[in-house]
Protein backbone atom coordinates (compact mmCIF):
# COMPACT_ATOMS: atom_id res chain seq x y z
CA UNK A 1 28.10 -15.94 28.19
CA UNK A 2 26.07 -18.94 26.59
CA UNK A 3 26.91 -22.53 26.91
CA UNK A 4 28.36 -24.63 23.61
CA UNK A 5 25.66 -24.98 21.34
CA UNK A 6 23.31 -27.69 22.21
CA UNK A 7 20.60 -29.95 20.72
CA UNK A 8 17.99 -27.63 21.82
CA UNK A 9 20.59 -24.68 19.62
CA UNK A 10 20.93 -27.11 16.83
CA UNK A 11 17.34 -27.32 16.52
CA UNK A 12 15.94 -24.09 16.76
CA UNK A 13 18.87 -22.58 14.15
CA UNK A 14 17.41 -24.97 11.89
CA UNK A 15 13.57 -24.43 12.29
CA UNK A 16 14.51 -20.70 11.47
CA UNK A 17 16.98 -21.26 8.53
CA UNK A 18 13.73 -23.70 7.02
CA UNK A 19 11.11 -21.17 7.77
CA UNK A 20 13.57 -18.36 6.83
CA UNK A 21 13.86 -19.93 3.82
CA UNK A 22 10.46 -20.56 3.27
CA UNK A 23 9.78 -16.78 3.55
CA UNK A 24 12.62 -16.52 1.04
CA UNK A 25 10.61 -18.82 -1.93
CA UNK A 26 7.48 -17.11 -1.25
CA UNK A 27 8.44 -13.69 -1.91
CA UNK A 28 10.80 -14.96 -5.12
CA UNK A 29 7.29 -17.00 -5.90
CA UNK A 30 5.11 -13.64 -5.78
CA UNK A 31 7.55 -11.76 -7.42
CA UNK A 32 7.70 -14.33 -10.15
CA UNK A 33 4.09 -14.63 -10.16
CA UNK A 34 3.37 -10.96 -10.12
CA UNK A 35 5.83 -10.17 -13.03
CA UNK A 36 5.55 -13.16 -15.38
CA UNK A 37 3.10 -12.22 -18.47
CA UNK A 38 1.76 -15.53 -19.80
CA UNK A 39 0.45 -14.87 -22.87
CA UNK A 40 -0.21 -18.26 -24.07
CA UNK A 41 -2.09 -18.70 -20.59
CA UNK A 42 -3.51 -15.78 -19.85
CA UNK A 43 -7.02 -16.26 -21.48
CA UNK A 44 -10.41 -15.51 -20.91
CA UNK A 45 -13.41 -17.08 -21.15
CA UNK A 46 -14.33 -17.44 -24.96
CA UNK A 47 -10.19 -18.27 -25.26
CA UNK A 48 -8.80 -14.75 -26.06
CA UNK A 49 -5.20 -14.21 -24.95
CA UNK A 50 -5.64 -11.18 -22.37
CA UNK A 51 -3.24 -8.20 -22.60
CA UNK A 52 -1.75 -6.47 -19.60
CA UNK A 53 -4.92 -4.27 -20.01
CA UNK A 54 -7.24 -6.68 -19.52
CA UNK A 55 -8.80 -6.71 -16.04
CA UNK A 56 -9.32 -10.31 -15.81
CA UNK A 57 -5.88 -11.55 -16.25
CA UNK A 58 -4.05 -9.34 -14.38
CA UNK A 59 -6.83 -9.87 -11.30
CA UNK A 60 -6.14 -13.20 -11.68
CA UNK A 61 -1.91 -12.85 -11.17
CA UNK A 62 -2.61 -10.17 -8.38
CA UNK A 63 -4.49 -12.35 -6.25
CA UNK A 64 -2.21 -15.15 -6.67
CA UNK A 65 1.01 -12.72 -5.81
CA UNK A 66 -1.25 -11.65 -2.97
CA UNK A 67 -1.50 -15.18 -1.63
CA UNK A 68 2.13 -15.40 -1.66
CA UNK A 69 2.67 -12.18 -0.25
CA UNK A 70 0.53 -13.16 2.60
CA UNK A 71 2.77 -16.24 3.12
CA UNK A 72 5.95 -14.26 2.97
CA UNK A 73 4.24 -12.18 5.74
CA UNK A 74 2.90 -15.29 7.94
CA UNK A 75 7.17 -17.30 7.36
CA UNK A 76 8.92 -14.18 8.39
CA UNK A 77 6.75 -13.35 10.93
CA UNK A 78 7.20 -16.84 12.36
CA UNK A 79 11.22 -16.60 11.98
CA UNK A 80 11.55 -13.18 14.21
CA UNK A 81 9.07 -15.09 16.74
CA UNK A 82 10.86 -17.61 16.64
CA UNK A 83 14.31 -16.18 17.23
CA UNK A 84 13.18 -14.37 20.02
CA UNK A 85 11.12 -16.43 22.00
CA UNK A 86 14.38 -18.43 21.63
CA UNK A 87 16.80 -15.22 22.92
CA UNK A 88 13.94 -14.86 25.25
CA UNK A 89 14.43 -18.58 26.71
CA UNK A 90 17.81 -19.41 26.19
């Protein structure tokens, strides 16, 4: 049986909750990203609003959704490490 939670506890349940988190906003970031049409912003380059058939636009929010995705992958990633390397230790 483990001992009362101590500083070293304290500390490591709240690295993980933050990058837990973290993980969290990035994927509700991509999603948001991802799903959002901007008209209004969405142009290209002589000005013309770009419909969802437009290649250019919708590059543009994939690769930015991608980025996100990427740091939903690298957060969670971190928070499994992270809990057990600390199962592993403690």
């Amino acid at each position: 049986m483990r001992e009362p939670a101590g500083t070293t506890d304290l500390v490591m349940i709240t690295v993980i909750t933050v990058v837990g988190v973290a993980a969290a906003f990035s994927a509700l970031a991509a999603a948001y990203v991802y799903l959002r049409e901007r008209p209004g912003r969405d142009r290209d380059i002589q000005g013309r609003d770009i419909q969802g058939r437009d290649i250019q636009g919708r590059d543009t929010r994939e690769r930015l959704a991608r980025r996100w995705l990427l740091a939903v992958a690298v957060f969670g990633v971190t928070a499994v490490v992270l809990r057990f390397g600390w199962l592993i230790l403690g």
